[in-house]
Protein backbone atom coordinates (compact mmCIF):
# COMPACT_ATOMS: atom_id res chain seq x y z
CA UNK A 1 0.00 0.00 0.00
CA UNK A 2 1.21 3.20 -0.91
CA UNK A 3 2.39 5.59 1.70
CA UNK A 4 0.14 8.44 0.76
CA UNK A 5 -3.46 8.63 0.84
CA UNK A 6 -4.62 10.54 -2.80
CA UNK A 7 -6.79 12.75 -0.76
CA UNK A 8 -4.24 13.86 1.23
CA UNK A 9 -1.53 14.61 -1.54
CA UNK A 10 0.74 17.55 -0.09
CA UNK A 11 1.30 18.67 -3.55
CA UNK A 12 -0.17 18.23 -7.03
CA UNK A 13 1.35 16.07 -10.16
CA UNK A 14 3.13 19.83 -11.29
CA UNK A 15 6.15 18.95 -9.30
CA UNK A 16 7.31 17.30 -12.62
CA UNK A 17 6.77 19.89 -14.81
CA UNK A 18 9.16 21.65 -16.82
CA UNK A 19 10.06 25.35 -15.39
CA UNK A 20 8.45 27.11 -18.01
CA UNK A 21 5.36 25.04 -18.62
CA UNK A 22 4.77 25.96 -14.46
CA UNK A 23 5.16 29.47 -14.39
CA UNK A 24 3.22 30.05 -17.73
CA UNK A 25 0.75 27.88 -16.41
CA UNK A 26 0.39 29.34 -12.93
CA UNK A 27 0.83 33.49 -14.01
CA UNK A 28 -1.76 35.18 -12.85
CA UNK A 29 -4.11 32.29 -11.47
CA UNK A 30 -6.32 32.72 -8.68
CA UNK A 31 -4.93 30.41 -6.12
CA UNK A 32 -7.22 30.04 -2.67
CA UNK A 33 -5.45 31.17 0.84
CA UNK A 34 -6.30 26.88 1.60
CA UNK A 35 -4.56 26.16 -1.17
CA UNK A 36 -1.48 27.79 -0.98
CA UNK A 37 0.78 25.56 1.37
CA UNK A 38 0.32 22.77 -1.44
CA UNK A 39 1.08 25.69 -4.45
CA UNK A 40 4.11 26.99 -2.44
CA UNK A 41 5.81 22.99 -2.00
CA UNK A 42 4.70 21.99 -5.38
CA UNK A 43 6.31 24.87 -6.68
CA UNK A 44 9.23 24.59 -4.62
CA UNK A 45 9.99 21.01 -6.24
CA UNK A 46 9.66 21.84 -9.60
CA UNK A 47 11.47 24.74 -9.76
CA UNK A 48 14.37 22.24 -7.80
CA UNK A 49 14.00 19.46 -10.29
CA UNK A 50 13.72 21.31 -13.09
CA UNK A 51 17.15 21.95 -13.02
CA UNK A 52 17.84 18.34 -14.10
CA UNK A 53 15.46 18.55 -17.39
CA UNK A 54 18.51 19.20 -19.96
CA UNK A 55 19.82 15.50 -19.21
CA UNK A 56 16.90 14.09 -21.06
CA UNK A 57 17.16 17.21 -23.47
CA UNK A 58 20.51 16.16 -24.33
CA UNK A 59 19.70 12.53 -24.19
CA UNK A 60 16.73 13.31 -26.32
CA UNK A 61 17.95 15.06 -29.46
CA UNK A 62 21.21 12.50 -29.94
CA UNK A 63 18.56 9.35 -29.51
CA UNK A 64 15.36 10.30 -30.92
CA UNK A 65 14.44 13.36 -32.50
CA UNK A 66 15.70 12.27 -36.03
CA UNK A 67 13.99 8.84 -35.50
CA UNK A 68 10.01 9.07 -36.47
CA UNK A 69 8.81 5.93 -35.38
CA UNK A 70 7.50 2.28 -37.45
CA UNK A 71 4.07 2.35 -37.35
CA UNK A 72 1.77 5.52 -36.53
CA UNK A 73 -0.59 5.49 -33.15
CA UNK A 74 -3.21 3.08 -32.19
CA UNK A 75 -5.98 5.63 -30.59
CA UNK A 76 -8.39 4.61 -28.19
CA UNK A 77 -10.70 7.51 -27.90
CA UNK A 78 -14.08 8.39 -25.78
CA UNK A 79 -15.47 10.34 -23.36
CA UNK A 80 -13.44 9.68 -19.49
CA UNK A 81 -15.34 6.70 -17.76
CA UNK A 82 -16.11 5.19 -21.07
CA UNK A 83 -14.29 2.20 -20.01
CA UNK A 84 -10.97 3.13 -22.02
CA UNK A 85 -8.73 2.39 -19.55
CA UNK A 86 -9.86 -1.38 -19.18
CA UNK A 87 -9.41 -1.65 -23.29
CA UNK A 88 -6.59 0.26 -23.03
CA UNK A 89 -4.99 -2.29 -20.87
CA UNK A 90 -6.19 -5.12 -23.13
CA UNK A 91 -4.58 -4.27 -25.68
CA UNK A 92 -1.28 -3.10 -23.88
CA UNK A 93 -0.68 -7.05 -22.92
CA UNK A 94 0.38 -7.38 -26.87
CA UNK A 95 4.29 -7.11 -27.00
CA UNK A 96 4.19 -4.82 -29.90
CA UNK A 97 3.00 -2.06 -28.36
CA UNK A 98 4.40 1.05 -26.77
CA UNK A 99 2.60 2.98 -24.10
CA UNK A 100 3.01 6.26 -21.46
CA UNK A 101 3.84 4.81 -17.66
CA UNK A 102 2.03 6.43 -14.78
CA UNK A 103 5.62 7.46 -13.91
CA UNK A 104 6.20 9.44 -17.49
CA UNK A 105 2.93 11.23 -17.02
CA UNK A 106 3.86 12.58 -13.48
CA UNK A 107 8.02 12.63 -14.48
CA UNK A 108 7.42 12.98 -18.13
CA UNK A 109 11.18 14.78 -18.10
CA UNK A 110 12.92 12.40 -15.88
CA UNK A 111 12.14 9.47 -17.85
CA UNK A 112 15.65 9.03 -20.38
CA UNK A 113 17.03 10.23 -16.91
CA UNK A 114 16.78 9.90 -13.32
CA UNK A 115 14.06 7.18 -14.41
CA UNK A 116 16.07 4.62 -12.04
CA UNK A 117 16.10 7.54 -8.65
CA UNK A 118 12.99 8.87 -8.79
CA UNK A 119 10.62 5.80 -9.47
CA UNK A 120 11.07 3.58 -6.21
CA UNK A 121 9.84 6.82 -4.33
CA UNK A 122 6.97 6.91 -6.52
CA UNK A 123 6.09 3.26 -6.21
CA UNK A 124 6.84 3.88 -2.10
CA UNK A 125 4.48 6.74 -2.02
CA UNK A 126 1.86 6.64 -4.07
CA UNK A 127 -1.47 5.23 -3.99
CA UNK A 128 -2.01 0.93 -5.00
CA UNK A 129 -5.66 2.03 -6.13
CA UNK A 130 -7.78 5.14 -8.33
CA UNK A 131 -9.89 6.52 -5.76
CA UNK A 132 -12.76 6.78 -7.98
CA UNK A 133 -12.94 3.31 -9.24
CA UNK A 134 -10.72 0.96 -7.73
CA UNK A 135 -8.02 0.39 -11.02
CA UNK A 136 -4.70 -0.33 -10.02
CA UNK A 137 -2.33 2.14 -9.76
CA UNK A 138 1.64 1.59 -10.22
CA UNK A 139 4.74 3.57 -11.79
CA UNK A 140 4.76 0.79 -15.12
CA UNK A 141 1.04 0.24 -15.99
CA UNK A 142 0.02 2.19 -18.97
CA UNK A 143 -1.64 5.94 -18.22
CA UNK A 144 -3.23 8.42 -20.19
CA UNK A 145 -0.92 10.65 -22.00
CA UNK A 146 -2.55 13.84 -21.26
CA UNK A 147 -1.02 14.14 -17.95
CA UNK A 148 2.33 13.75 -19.08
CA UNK A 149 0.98 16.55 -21.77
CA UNK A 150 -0.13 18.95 -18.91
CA UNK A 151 3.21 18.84 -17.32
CA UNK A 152 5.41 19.36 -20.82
CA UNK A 153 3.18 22.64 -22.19
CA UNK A 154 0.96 25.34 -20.72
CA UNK A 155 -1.63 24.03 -23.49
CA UNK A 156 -3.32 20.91 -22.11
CA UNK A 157 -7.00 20.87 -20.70
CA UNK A 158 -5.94 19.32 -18.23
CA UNK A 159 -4.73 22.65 -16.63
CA UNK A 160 -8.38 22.71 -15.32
CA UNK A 161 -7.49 19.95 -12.89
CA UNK A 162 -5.32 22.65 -10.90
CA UNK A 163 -8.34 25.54 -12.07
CA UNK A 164 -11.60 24.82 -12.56
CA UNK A 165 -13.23 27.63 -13.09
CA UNK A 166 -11.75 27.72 -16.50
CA UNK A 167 -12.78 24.29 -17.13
CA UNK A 168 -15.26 25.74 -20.03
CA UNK A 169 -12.17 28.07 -21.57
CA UNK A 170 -9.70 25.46 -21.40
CA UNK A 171 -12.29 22.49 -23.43
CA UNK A 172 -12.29 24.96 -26.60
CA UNK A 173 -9.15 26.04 -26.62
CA UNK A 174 -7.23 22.79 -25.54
CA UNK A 175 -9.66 19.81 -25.65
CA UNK A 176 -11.63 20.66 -29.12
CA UNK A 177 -9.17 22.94 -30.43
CA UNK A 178 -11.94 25.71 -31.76
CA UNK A 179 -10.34 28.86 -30.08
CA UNK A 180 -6.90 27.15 -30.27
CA UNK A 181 -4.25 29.42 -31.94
CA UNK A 182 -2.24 28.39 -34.76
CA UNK A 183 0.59 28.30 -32.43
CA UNK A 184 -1.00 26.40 -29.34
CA UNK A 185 -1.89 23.65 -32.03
CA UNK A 186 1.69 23.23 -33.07
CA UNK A 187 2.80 23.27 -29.60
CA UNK A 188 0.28 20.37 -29.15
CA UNK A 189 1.61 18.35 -32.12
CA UNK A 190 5.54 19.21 -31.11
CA UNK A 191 4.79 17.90 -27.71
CA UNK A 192 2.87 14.76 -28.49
CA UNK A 193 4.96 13.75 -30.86
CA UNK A 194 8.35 13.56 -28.58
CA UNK A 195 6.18 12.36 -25.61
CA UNK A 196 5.60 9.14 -28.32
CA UNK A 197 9.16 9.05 -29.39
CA UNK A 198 10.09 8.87 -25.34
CA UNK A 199 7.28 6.45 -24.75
CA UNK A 200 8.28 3.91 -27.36
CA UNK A 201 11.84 3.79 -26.19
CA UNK A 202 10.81 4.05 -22.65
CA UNK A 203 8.68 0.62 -23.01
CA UNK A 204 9.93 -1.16 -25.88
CA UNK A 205 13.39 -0.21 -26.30
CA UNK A 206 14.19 -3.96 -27.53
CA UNK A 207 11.98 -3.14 -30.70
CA UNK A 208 12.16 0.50 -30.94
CA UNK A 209 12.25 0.08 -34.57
CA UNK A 210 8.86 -1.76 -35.16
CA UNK A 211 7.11 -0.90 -31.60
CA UNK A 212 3.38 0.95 -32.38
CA UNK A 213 2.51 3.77 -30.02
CA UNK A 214 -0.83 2.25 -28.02
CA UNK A 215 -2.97 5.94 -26.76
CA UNK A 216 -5.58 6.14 -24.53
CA UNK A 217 -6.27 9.79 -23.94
CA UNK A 218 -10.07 11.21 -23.63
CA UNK A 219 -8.96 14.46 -24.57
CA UNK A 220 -8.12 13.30 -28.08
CA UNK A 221 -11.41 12.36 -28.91
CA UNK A 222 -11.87 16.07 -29.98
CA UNK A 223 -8.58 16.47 -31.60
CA UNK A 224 -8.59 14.08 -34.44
CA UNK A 225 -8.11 16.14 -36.95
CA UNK A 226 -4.94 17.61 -35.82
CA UNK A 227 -3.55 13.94 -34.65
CA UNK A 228 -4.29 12.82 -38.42
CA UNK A 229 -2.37 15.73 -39.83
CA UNK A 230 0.72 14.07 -37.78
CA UNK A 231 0.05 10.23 -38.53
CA UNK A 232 -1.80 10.12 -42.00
CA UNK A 233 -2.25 6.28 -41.25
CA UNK A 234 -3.14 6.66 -37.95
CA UNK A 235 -5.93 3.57 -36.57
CA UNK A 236 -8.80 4.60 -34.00
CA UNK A 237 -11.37 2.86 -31.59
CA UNK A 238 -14.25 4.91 -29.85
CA UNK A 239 -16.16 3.83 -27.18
CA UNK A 240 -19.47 4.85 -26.26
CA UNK A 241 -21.11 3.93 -22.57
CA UNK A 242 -24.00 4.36 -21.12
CA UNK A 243 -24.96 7.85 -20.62
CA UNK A 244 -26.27 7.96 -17.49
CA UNK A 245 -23.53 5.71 -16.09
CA UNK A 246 -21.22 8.25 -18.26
CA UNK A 247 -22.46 11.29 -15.79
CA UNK A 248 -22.45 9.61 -12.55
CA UNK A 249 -19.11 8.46 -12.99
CA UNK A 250 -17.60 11.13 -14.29
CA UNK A 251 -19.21 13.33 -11.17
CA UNK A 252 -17.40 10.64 -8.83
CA UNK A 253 -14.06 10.91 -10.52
CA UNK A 254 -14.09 14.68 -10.22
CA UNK A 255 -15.07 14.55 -6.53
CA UNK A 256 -12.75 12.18 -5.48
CA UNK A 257 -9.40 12.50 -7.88
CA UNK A 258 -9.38 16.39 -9.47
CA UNK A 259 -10.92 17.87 -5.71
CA UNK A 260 -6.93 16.76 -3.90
CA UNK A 261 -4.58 18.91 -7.15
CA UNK A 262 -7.13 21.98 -7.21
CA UNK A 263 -5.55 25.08 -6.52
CA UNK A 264 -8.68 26.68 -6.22
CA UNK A 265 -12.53 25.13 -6.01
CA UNK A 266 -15.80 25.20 -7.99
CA UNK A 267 -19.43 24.55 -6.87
CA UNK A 268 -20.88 20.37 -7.04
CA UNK A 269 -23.59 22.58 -9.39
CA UNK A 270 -20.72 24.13 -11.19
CA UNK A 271 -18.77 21.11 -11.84
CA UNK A 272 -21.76 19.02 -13.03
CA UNK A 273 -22.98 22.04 -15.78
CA UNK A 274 -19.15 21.81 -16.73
CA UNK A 275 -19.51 17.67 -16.89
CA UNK A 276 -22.85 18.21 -19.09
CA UNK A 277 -21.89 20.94 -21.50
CA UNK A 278 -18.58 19.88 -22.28
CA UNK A 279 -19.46 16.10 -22.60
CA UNK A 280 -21.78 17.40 -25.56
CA UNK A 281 -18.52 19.66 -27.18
CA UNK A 282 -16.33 16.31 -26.83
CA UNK A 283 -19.50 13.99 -28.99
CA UNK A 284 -19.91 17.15 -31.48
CA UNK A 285 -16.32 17.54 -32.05
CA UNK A 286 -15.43 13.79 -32.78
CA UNK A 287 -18.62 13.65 -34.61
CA UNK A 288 -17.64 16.82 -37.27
CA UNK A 289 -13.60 15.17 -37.46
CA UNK A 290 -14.28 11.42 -37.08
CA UNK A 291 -14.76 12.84 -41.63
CA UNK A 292 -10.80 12.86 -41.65
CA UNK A 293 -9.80 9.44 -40.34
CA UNK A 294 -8.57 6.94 -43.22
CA UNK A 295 -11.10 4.86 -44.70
CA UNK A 296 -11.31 1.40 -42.71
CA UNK A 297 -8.66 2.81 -39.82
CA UNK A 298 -12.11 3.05 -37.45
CA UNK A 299 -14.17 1.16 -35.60
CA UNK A 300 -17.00 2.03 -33.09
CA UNK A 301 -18.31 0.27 -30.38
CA UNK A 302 -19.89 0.53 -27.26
CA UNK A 303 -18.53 -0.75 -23.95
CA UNK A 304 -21.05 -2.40 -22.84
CA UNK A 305 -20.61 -4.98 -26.35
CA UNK A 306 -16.87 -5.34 -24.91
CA UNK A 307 -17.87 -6.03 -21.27
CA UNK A 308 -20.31 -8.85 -22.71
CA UNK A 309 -17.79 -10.42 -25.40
CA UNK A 310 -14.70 -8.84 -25.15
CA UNK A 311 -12.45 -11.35 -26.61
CA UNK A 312 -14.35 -11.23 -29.79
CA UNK A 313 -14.94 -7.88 -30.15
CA UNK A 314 -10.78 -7.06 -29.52
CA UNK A 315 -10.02 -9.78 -32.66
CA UNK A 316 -12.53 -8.55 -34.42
CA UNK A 317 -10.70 -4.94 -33.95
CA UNK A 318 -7.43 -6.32 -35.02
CA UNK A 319 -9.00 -7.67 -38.20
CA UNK A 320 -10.69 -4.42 -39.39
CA UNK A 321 -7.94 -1.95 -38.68
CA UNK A 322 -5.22 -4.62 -39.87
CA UNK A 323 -3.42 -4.78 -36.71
CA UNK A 324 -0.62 -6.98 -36.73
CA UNK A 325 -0.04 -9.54 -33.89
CA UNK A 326 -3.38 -10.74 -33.26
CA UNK A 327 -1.71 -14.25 -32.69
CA UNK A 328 1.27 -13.52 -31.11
CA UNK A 329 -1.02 -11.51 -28.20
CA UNK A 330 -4.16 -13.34 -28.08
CA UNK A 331 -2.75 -16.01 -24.91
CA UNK A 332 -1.81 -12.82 -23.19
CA UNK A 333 -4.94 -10.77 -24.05
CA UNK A 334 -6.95 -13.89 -23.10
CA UNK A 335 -5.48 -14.01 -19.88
CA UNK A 336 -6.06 -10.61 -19.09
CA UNK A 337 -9.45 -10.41 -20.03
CA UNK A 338 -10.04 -13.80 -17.76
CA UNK A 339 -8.44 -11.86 -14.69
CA UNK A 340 -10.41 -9.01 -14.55
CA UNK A 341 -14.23 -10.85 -14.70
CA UNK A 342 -14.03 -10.40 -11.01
CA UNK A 343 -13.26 -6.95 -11.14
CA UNK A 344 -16.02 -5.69 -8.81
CA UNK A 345 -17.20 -2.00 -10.96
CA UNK A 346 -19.06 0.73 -9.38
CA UNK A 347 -23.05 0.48 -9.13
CA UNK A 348 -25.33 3.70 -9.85
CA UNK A 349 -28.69 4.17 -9.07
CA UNK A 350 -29.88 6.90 -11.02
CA UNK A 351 -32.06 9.47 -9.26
CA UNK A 352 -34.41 11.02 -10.74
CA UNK A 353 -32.32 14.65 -11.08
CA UNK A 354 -29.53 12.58 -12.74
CA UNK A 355 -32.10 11.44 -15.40
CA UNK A 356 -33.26 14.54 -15.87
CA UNK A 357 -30.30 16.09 -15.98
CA UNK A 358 -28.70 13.56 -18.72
CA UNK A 359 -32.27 13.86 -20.84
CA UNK A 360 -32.02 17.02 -20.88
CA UNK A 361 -28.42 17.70 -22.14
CA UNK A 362 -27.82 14.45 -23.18
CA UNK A 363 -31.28 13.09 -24.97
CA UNK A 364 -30.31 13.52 -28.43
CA UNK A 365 -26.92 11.67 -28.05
CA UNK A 366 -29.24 8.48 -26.31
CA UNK A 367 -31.29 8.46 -29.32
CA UNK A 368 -28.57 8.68 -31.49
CA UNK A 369 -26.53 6.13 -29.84
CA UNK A 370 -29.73 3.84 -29.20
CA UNK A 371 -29.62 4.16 -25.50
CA UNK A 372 -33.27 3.88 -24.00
CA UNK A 373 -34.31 6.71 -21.85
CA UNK A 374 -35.19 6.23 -18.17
C-alpha cells in the first residue's frame, strides 16, 4: 500500500513539470489562501527538479528526435469513464506495443534520466488504487498521456485539474481545439509527438524500430483532426457507454481524484454544468472530425458490447484496422481479459435529477446512440 493517501496529496502532479510550462501555467491564477501551502511545495519542487530537465534534453535530441517511429498510433478515444482504460490495458498485454507509464505522465522529463532515482519513491508513495474506481495504480502500468501533456506545455486541458473555473475556456481552446491558436496547435503536435518518441523507447526499447505507439487519452477524442495531420495512417477505436452511467461516474471521478490537485474550487452545481456541457462539445467535435480518419482505420463500439464479449470484439478490432499480432497476443490478451471478470465495478442508481439532468443535455446523443431513456 502506498504511503500516501490521494486525498491527502501535499502537492499536485506539477512537481514534474518543466520550469516554463509551471510558471506560464500558474501566471496570474487565482490560487485560494487553503490552497497555498500545497502551491508553495509543489512549486518549490519543480522549480528544484527542473534543473535536471537538460539531461533528457541532451539525451533526447542524440537518440530520438531524427527517429520518427515504425508504425503511426493506435488511438483509443471516448469520453473519461467510457471504459478506455480497461481496453486500453487489453490491448497493452500485446508485445508490440508502446505505451506512457504512470511514472512518465507525473516525471514525463525524468524518464531518459533519473528514471532509475525517482521511481522507487513513486512506487513507495503513491497510492495501489484510483480513488474513484478501484483500477490499479503503479509507476509501469500504462496511463493516459494527457497528464504527461499537462506537465510538458501550458496548453493541455488538463490545466483545469489545478483551475476549474476555466474548465469551459480550457475544453475549446485545448480539448476541441476551436479557439486554439495556430501556435497552441503546433505546440500540441511538437509535444505529443516527442512524448511518443520517449514512450516507445521508454517501453519497448528492444523493438524501438517496429514498436506501435498504443494511446488512450479522452482528450483526443476532440482532436482528431490535428492527430491525423501528424500520422496520415493513424488507426482509431471509440467507445461509447451508457450515458447515465457516463455522468455519474464522471461526477465521482471529479469529486474524489481532481478535488486533492485543485488550486482553487468550484461549486458540485458548477462542476456538473461543466460535466454536461462539455461532454456534448467532446461527442460534437469527434462527430464533425471522425470525416478525416482513413477509410477502414475506425471502428465504433460501445462498452457495454466489450464487457459482454470482449475477446471477440478485440479480434474482431485487429482484423478491421489490420493490426498486426493478433496471434502472437491473443494467450496474453486472453489471460487478461479472464483476470479481470471479477473486477467488482461501481453500481449507480440513477435518481431522478440525474435522469433529468442527462435527458435534458444528453437526450439527443441516447437516441442517437440507441440508448433507451429512463
Amino acid at each position: 500500500m502506498g504511503l500516501l493517501e490521494f486525498s491527502k496529496l501535499p502537492v499536485n502532479t506539477l512537481v514534474g513539470a518543466d520550469w516554463h510550462t509551471f510558471k506560464e501555467l500558474t501566471k496570474g491564477q487565482r490560487i485560494a489562501p487553503e490552497k497555498r501551502g500545497k502551491f508553495i511545495l509543489t512549486k518549490a519542487i519543480c522549480r528544484l527538479l527542473s534543473t535536471m530537465v537538460p539531461l533528457q534534453e541532451r539525451k533526447y535530441r542524440k537518440l530520438l528526435a531524427n527517429q520518427r517511429p515504425a508504425h503511426d498510433p493506435l488511438f483509443i478515444l471516448g469520453h473519461w469513464r467510457s471504459g478506455t482504460t480497461y481496453v486500453h490495458n487489453i490491448f497493452a498485454q500485446d508485445p508490440h506495443f508502446a505505451f506512457t507509464t504512470t511514472y512518465q505522465t507525473v516525471f514525463p522529463h525524468y524518464v531518459m534520466a533519473l528514471q532509475k532515482m525517482f521511481k522507487p519513491t513513486m512506487a513507495w508513495l503513491m497510492p495501489d488504487h484510483r480513488p474513484t474506481d478501484n483500477m490499479e495504480l503503479a509507476p509501469d502500468l500504462p496511463q493516459e498521456e494527457e497528464f504527461a501533456i499537462q506537465n510538458m506545455s501550458p496548453n493541455s486541458y488538463y490545466d483545469f485539474w489545478f483551475f476549474p473555473e476555466r474548465m469551459q475556456e480550457y475544453c475549446d481552446r485545448y480539448l476541441t481545439l476551436k479557439t486554439a491558436t495556430r501556435e497552441e496547435i503546433e505546440d500540441f503536435k511538437r509535444v505529443f509527438d516527442k512524448l511518443v518518441r520517449i514512450s516507445i523507447w521508454n517501453t519497448r526499447r528492444d523493438i524501438i524500430n517496429d514498436a506501435q505507439y498504443l494511446s488512450k487519452n479522452p482528450p483526443h477524442t476532440g482532436r482528431v483532426k490535428a492527430l491525423v495531420e501528424m500520422y496520415p495512417d493513424a488507426k482509431f477505436v471509440y467507445l461509447m457507454r451508457n450515458p447515465y452511467t457516463v455522468f455519474e461516474s464522471s461526477r465521482n471521478f471529479f469529486s474524489n481524484t481532481i478535488a486533492p490537485l485543485e488550486l482553487h474550487s468550484i461549486s458540485q452545481e458548477e462542476m456538473e454544468r461543466n460535466i454536461l456541457r462539455n461532454y456534448v462539445e467532446l461527442y460534437n467535435a469527434f462527430k464533425e472530425q471522425k470525416k478525416f480518419i482513413k477509410a477502414g482505420n475506425l471502428y465504433e463500439v460501445k462498452f457495454e458490447d466489450i464487457e459482454r464479449d470482449a475477446l471477440r470484439i478485440v479480434e474482431e478490432i485487429y482484423r478491421k484496422l489490420q493490426i498486426p499480432g493478433w496471434n502472437a497476443a491473443h494467450s496474453a490478451i486472453e489471460a487478461y481479459i479472464a483476470s479481470k471478470k471479477v473486477y467488482k465495478k461501481n453500481k449507480y442508481d440513477y435518481d431522478p435529477r440525474t435522469i433529468s439532468l442527462v435527458n435534458e443535455a444528453w437526450g439527443p446523443i441516447l437516441d442517437e446512440w440507441g440508448y433507451e431513456r429512463h
